[in-house]
PDB file of N, CA and C in Angstrom:
ATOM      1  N   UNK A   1      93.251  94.557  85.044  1.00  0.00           N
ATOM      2  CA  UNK A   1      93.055  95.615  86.022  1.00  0.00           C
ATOM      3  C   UNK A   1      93.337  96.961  85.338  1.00  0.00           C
ATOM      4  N   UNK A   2      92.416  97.909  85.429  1.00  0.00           N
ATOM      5  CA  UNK A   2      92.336  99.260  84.871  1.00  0.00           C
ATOM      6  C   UNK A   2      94.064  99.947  85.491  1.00  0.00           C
ATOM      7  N   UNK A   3      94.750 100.952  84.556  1.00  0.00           N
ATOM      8  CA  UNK A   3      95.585 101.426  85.029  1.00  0.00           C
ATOM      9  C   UNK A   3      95.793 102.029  86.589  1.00  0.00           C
ATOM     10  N   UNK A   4      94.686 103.078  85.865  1.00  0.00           N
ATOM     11  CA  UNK A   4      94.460 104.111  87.142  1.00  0.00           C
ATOM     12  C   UNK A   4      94.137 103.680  88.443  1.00  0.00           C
ATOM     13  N   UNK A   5      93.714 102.278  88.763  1.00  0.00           N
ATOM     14  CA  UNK A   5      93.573 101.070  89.908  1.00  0.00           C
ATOM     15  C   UNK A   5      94.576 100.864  90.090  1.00  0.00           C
ATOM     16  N   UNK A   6      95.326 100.853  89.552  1.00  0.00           N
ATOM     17  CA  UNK A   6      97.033 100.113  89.869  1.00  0.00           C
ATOM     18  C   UNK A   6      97.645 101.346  90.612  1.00  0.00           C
ATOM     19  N   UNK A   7      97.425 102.020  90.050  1.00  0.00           N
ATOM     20  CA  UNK A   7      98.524 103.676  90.686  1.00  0.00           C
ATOM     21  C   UNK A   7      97.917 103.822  92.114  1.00  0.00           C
ATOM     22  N   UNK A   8      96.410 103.422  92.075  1.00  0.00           N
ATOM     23  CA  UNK A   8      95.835 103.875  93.237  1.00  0.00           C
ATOM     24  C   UNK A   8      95.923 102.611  94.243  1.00  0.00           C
ATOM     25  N   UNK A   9      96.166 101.760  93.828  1.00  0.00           N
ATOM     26  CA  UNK A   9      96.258 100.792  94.829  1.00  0.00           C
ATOM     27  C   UNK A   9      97.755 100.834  95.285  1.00  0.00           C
ATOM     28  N   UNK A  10      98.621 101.381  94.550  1.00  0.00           N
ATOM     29  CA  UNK A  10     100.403 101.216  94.664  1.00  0.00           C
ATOM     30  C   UNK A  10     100.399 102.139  95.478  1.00  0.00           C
ATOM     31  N   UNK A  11      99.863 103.369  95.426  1.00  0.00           N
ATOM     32  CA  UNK A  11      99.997 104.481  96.078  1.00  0.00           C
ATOM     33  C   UNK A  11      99.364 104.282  97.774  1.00  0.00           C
ATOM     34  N   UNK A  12      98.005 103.055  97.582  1.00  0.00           N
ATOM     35  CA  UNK A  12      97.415 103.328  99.117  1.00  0.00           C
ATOM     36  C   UNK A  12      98.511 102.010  99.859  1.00  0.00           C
ATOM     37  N   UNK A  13      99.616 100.947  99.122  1.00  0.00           N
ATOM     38  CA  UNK A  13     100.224 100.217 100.004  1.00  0.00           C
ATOM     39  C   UNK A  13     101.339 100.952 100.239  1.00  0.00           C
ATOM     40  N   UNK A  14     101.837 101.652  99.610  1.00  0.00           N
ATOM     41  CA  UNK A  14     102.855 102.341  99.644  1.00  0.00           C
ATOM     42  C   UNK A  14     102.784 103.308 101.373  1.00  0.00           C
ATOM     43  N   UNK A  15     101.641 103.777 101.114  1.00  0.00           N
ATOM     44  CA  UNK A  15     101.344 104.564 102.361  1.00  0.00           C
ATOM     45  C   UNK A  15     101.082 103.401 103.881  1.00  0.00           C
ATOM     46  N   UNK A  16     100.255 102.747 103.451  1.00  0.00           N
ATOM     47  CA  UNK A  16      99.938 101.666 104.575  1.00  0.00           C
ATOM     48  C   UNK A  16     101.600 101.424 104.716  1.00  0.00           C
ATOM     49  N   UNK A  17     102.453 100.671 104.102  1.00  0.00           N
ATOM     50  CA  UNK A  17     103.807 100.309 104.033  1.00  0.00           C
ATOM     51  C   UNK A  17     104.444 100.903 105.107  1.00  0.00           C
ATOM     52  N   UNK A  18     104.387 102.333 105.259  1.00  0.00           N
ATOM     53  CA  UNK A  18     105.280 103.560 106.336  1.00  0.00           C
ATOM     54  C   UNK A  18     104.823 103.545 107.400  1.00  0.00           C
ATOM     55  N   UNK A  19     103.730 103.538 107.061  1.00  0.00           N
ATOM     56  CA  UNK A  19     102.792 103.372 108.880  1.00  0.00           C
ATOM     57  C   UNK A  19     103.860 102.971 110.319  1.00  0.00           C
ATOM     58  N   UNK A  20     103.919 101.618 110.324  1.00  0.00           N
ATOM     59  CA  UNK A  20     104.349 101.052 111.071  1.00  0.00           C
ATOM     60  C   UNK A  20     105.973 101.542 111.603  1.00  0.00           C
ATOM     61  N   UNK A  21     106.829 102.278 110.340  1.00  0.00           N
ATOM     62  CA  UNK A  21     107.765 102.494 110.466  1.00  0.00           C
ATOM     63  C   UNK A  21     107.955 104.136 110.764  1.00  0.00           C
ATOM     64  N   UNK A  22     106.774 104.558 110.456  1.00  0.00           N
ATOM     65  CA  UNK A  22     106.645 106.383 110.887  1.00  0.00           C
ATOM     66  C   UNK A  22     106.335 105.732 112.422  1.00  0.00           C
ATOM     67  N   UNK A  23     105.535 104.994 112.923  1.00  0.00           N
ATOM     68  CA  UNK A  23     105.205 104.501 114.450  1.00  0.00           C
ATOM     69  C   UNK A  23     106.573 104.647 115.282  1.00  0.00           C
ATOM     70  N   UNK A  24     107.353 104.065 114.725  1.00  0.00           N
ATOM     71  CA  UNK A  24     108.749 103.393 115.148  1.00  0.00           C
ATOM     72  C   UNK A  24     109.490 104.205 115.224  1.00  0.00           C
ATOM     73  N   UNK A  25     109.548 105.535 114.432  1.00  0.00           N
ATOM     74  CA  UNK A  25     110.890 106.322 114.025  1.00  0.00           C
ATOM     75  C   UNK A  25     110.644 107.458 115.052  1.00  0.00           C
ATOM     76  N   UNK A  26     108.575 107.679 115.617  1.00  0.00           N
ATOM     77  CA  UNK A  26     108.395 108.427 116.509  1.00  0.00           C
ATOM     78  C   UNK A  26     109.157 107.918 117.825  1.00  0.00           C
ATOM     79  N   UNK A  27     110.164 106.889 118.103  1.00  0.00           N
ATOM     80  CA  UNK A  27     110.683 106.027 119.918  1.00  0.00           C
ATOM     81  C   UNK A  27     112.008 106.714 119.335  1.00  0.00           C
ATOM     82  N   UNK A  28     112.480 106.972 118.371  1.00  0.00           N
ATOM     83  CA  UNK A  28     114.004 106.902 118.146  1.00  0.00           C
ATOM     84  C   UNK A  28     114.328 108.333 118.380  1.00  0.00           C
ATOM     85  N   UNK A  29     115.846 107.773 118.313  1.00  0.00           N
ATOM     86  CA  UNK A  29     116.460 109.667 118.746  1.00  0.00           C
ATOM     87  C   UNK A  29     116.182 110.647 117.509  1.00  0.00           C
ATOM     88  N   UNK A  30     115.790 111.725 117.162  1.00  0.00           N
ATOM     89  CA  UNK A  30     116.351 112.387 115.665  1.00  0.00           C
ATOM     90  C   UNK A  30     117.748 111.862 114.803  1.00  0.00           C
ATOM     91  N   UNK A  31     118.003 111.810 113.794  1.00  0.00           N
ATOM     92  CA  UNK A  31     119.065 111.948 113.016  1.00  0.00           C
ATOM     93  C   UNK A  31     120.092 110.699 113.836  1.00  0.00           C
ATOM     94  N   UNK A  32     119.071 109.354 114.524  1.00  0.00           N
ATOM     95  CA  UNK A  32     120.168 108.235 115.030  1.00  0.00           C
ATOM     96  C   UNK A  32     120.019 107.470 114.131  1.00  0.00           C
ATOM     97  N   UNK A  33     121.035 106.266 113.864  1.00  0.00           N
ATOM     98  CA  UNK A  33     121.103 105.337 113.243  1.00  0.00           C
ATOM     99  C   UNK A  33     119.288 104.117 112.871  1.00  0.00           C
ATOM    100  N   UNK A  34     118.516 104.152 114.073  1.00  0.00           N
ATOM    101  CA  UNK A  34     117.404 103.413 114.011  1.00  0.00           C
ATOM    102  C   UNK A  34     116.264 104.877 113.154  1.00  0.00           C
ATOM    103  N   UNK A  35     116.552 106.222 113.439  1.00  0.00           N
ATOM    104  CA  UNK A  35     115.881 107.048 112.675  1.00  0.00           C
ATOM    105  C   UNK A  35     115.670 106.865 111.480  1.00  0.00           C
ATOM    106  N   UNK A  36     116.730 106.662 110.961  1.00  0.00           N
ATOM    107  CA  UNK A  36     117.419 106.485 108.946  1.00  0.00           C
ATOM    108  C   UNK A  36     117.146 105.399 108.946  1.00  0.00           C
ATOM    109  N   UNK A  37     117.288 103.971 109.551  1.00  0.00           N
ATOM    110  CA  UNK A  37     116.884 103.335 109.383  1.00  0.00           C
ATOM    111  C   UNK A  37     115.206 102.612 109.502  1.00  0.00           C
ATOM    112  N   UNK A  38     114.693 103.579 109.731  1.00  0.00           N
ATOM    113  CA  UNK A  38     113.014 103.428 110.191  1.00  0.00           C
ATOM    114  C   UNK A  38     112.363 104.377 108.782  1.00  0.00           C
ATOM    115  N   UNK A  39     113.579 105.409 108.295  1.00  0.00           N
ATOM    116  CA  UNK A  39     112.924 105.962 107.055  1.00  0.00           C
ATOM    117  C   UNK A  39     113.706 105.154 105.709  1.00  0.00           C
ATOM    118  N   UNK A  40     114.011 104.600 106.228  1.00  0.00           N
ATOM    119  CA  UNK A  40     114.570 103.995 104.716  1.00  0.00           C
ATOM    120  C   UNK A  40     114.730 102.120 104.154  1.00  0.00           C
ATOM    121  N   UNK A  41     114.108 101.212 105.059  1.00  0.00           N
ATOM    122  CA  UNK A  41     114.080 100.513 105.356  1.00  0.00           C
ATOM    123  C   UNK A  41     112.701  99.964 104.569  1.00  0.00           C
ATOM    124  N   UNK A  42     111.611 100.201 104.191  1.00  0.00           N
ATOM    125  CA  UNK A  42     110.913 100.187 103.454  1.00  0.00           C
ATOM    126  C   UNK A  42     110.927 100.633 101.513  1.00  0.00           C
ATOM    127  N   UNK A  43     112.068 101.474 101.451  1.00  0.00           N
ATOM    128  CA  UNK A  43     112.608 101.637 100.289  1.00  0.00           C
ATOM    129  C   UNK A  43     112.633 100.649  98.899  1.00  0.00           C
ATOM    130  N   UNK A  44     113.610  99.733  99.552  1.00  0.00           N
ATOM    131  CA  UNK A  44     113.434  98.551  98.320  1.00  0.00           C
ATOM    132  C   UNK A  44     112.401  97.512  98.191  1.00  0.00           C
ATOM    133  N   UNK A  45     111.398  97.468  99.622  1.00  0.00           N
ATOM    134  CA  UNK A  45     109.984  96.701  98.910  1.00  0.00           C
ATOM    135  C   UNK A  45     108.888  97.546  97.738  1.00  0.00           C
ATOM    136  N   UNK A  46     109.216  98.746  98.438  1.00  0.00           N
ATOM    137  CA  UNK A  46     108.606  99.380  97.401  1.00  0.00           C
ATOM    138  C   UNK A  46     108.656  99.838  96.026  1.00  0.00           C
ATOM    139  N   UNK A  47     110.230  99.523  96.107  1.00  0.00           N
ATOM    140  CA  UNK A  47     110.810  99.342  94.599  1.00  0.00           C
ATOM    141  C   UNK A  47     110.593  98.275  93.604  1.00  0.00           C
ATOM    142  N   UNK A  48     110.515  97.017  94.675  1.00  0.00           N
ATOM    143  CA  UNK A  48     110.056  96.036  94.063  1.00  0.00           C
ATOM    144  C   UNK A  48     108.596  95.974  93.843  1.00  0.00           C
ATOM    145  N   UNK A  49     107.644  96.605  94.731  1.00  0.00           N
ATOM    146  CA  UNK A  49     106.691  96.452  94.620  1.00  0.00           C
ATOM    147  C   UNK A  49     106.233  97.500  92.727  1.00  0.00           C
ATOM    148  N   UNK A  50     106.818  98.336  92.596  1.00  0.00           N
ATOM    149  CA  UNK A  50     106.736  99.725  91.442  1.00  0.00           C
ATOM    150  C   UNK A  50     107.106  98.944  90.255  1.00  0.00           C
ATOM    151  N   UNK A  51     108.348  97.773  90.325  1.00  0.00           N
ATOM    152  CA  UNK A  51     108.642  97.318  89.471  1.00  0.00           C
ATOM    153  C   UNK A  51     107.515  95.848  88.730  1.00  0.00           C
ATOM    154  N   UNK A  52     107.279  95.413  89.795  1.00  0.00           N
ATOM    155  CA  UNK A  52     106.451  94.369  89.517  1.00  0.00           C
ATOM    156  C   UNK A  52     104.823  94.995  88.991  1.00  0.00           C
ATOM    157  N   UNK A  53     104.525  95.583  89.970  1.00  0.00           N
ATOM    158  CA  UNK A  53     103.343  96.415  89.262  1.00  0.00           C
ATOM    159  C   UNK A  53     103.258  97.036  88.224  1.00  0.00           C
ATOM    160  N   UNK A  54     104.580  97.862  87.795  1.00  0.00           N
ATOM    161  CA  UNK A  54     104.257  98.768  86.568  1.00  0.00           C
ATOM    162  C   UNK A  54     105.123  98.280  85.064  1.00  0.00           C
ATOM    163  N   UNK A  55     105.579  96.288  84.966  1.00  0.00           N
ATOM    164  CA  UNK A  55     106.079  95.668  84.286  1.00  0.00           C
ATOM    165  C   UNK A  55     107.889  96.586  83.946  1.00  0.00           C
ATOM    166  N   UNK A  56     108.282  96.932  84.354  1.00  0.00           N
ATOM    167  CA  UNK A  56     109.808  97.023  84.376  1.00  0.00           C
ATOM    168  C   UNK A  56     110.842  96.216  84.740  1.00  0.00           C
ATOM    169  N   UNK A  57     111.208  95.891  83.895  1.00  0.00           N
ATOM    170  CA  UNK A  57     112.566  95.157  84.251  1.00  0.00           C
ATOM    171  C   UNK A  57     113.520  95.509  85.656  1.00  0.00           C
ATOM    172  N   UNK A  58     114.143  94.726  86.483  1.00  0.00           N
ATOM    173  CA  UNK A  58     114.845  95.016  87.221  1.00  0.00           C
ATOM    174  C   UNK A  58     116.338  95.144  87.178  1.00  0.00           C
ATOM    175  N   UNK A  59     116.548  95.754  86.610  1.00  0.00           N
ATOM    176  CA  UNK A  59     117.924  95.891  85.438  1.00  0.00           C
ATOM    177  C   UNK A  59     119.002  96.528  86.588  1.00  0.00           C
ATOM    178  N   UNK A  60     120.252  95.986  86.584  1.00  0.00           N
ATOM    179  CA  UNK A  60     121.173  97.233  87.442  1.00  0.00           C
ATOM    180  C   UNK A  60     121.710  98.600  86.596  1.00  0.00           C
ATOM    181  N   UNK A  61     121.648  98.234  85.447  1.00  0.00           N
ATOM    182  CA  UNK A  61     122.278  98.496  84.610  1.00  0.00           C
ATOM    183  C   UNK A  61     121.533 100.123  83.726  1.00  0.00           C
ATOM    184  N   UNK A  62     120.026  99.412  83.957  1.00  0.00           N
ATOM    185  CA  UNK A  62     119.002 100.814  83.646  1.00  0.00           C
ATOM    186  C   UNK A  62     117.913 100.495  83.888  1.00  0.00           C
ATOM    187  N   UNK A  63     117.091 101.297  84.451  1.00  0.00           N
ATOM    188  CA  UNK A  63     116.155 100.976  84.914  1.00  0.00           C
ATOM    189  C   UNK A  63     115.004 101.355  83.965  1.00  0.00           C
ATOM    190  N   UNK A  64     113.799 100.786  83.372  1.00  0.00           N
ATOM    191  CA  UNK A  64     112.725 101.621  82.501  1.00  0.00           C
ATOM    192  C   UNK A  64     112.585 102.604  82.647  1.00  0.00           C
ATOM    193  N   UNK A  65     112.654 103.413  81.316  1.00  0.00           N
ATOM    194  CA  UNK A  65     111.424 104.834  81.852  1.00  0.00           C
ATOM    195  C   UNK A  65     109.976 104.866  82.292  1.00  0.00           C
ATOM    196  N   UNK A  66     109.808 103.953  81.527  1.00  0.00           N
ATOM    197  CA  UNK A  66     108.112 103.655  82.285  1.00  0.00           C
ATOM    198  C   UNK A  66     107.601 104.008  83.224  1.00  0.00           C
ATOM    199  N   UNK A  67     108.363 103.272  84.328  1.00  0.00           N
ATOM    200  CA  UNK A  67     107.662 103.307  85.639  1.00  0.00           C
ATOM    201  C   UNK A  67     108.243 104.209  86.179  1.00  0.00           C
ATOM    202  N   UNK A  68     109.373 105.193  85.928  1.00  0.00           N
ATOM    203  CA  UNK A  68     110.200 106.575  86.937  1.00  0.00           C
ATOM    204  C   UNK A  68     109.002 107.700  87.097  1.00  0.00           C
ATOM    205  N   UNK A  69     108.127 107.805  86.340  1.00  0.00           N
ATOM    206  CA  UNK A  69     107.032 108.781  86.267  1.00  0.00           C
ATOM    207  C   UNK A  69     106.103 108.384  87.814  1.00  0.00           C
ATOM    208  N   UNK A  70     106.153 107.355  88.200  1.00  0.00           N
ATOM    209  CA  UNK A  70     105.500 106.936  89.431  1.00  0.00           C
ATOM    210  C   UNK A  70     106.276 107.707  90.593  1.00  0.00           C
ATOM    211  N   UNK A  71     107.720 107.295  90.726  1.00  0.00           N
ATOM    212  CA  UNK A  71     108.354 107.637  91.896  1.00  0.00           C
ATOM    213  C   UNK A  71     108.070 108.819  92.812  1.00  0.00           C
ATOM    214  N   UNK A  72     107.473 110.331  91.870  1.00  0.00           N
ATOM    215  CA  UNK A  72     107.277 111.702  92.954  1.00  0.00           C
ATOM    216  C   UNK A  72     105.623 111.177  93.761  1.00  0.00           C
ATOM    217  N   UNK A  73     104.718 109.946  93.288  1.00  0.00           N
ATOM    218  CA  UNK A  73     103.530 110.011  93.800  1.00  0.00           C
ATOM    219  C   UNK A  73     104.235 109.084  94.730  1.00  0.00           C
ATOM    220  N   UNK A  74     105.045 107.332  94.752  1.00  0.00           N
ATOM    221  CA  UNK A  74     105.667 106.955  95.764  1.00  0.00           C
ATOM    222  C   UNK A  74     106.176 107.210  96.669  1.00  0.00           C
ATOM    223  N   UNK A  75     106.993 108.821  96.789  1.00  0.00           N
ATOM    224  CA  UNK A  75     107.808 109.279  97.326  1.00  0.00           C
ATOM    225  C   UNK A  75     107.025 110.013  98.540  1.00  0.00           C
ATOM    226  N   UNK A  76     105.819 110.615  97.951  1.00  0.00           N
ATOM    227  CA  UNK A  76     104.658 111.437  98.510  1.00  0.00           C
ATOM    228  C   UNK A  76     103.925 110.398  99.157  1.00  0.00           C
ATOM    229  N   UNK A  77     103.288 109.699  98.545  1.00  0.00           N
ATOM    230  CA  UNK A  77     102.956 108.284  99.879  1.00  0.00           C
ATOM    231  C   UNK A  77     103.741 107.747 101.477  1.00  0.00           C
ATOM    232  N   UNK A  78     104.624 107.711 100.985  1.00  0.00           N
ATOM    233  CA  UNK A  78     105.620 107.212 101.543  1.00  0.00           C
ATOM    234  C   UNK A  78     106.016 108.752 102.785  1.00  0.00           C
ATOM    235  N   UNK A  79     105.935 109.249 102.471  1.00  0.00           N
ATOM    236  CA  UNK A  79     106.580 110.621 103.605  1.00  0.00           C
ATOM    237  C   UNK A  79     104.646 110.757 104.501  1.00  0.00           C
ATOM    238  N   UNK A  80     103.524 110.155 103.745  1.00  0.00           N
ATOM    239  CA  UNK A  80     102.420 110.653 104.338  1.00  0.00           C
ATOM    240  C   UNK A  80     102.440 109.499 104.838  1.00  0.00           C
ATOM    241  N   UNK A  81     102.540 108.243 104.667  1.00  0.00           N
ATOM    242  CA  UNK A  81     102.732 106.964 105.774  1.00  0.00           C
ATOM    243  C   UNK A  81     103.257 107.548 106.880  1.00  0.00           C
ATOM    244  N   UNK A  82     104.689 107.912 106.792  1.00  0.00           N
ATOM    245  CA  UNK A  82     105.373 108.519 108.002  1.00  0.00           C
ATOM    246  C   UNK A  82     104.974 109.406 108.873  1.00  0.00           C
ATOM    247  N   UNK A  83     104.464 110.058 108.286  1.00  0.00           N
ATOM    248  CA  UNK A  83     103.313 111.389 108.739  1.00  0.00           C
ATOM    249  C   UNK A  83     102.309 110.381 109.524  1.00  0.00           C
ATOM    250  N   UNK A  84     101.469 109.919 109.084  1.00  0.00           N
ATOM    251  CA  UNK A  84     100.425 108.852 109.867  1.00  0.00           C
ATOM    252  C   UNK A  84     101.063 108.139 110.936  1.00  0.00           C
ATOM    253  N   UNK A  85     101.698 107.062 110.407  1.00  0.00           N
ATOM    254  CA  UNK A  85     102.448 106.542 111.661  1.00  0.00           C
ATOM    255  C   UNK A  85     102.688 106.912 112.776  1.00  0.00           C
ATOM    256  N   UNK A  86     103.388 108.187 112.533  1.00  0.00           N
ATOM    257  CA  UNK A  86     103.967 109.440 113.702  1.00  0.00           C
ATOM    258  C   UNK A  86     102.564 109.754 115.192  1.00  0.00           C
ATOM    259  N   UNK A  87     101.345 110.092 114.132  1.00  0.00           N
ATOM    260  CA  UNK A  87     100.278 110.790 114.249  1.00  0.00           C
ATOM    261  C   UNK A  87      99.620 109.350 115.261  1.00  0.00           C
ATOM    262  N   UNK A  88      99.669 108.148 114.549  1.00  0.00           N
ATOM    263  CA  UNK A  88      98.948 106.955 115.402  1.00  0.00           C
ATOM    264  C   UNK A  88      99.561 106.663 116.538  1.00  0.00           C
ATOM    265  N   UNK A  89     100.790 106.390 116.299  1.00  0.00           N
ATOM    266  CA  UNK A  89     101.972 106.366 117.859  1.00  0.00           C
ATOM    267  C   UNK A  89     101.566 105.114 118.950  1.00  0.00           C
ATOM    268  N   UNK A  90     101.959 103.663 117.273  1.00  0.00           N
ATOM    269  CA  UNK A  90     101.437 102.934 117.876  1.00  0.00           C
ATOM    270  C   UNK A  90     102.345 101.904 118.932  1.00  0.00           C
ATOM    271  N   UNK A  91     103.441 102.824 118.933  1.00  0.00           N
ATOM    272  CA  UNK A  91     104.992 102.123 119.774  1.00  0.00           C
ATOM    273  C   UNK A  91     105.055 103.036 121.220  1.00  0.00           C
ATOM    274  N   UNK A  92     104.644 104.193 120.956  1.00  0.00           N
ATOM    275  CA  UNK A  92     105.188 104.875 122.113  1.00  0.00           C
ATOM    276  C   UNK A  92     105.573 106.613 122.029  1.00  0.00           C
ATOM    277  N   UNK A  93     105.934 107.090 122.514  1.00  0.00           N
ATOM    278  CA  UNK A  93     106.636 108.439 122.006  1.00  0.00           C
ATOM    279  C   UNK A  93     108.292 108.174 122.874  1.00  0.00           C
ATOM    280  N   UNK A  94     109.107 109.226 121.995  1.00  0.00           N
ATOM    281  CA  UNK A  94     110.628 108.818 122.362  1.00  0.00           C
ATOM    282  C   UNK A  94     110.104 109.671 123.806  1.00  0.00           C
ATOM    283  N   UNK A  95     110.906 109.374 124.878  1.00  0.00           N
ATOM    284  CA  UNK A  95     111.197 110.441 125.853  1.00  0.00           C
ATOM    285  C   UNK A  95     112.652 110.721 126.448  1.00  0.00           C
ATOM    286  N   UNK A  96     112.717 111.791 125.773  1.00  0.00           N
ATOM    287  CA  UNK A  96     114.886 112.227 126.250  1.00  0.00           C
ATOM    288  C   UNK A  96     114.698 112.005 127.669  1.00  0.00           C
ATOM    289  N   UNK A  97     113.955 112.554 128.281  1.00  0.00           N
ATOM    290  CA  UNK A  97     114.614 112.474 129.856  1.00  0.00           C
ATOM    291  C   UNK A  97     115.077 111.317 130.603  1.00  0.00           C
ATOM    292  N   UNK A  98     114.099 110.333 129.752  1.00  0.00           N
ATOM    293  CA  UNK A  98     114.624 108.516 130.223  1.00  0.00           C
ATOM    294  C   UNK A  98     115.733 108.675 130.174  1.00  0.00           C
ATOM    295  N   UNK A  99     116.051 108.807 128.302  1.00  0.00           N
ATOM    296  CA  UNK A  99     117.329 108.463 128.025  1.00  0.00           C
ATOM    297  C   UNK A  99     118.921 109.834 129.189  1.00  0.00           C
ATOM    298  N   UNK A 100     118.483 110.590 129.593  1.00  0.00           N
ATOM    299  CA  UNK A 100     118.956 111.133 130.242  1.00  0.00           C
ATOM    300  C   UNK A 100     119.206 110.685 131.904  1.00  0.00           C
ATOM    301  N   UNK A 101     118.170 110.251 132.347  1.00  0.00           N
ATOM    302  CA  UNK A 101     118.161 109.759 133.418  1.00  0.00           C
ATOM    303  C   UNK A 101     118.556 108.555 133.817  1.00  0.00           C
ATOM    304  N   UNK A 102     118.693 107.405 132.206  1.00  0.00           N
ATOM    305  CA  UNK A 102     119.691 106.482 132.326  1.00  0.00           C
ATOM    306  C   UNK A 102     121.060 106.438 132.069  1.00  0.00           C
ATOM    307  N   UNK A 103     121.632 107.382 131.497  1.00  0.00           N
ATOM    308  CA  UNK A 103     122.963 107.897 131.312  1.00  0.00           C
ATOM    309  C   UNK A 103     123.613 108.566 132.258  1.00  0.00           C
ATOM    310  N   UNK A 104     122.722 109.489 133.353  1.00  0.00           N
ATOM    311  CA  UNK A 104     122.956 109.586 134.635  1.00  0.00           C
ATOM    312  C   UNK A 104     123.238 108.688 135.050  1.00  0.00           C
ATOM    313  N   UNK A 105     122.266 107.468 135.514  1.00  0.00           N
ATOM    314  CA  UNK A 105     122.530 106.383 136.559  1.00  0.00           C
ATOM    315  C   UNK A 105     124.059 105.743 136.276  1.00  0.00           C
ATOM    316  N   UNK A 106     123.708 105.700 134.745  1.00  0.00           N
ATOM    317  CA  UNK A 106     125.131 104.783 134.169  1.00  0.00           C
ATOM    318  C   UNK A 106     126.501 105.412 134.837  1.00  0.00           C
ATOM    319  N   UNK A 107     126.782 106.526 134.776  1.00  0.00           N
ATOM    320  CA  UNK A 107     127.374 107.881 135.111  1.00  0.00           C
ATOM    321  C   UNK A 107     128.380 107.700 136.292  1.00  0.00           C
ATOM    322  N   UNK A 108     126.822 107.692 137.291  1.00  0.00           N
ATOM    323  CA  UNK A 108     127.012 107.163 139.019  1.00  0.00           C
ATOM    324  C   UNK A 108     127.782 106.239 139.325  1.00  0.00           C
ATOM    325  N   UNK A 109     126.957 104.879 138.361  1.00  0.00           N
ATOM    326  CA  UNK A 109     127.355 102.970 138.520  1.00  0.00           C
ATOM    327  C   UNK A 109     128.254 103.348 138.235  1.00  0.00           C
ATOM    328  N   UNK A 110     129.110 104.269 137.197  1.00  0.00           N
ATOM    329  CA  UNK A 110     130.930 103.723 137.081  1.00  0.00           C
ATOM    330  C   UNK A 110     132.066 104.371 137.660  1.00  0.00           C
ATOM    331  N   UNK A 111     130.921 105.586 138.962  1.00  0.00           N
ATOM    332  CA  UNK A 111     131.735 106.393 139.032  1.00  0.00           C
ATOM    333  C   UNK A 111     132.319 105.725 140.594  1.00  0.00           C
ATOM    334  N   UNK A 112     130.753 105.030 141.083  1.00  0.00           N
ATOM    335  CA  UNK A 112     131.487 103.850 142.167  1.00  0.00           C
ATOM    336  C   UNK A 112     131.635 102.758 142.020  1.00  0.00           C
ATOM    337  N   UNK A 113     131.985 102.308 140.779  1.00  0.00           N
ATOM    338  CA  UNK A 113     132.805 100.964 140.248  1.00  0.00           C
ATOM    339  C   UNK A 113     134.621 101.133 140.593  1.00  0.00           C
ATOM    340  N   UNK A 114     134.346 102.634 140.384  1.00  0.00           N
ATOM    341  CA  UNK A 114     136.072 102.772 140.480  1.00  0.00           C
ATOM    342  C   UNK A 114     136.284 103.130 141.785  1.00  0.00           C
ATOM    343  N   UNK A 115     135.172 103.700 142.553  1.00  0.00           N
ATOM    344  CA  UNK A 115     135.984 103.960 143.915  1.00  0.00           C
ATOM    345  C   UNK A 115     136.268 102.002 144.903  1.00  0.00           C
TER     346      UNK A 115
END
């Protein structure tokens, strides 16, 4: 397989990869625990995926130079997955006022639990 096929195929799973999780991160609160975890959660397949594709060892110890020259086009995939995902909104959109209007109710329920 030609190089320049490889970069371009790493680069279009890389992006497909976020999709689903830019979808997901559009239901969550900003800056909550499922947020960070909807952006970062795809991280190490794609590491593995960079490593296996671009023959680097998986070393803890050091990682090739080889394949680090990839990471700013991975990185850029990967934030335009999220971008897409966001844009397809194939989960939903978050809506605060739910979450407001169930924290109300909750509010109420305990406020005549105690009376």
């Amino acid at each position: 397989m030609p190089f320049l096929a490889k970069i371009l195929i790493f680069i279009a799973v890389v992006a497909i990869l976020n999709i689903p999780f830019g979808s997901y991160r559009n239901l969550t609160r900003k800056f909550s625990f499922a947020w960070f975890a909807s952006i970062h959660l795809p991280i190490p397949l794609i590491i593995y995926i960079r490593h296996s594709l671009f023959n680097a060892p998986i070393d803890i110890g050091s990682i090739s130079v080889s394949a680090n020259w990839i990471i700013p086009f991975s990185i850029s995939a990967a934030i335009f997955g999220q971008m897409m995902g966001k844009r397809f909104n194939w989960f939903g959109t978050f809506d605060d006022s739910k979450t407001d209007e169930i924290s109300s109710k909750q509010a109420v329920d305990a406020e005549s639990a105690l009376e």
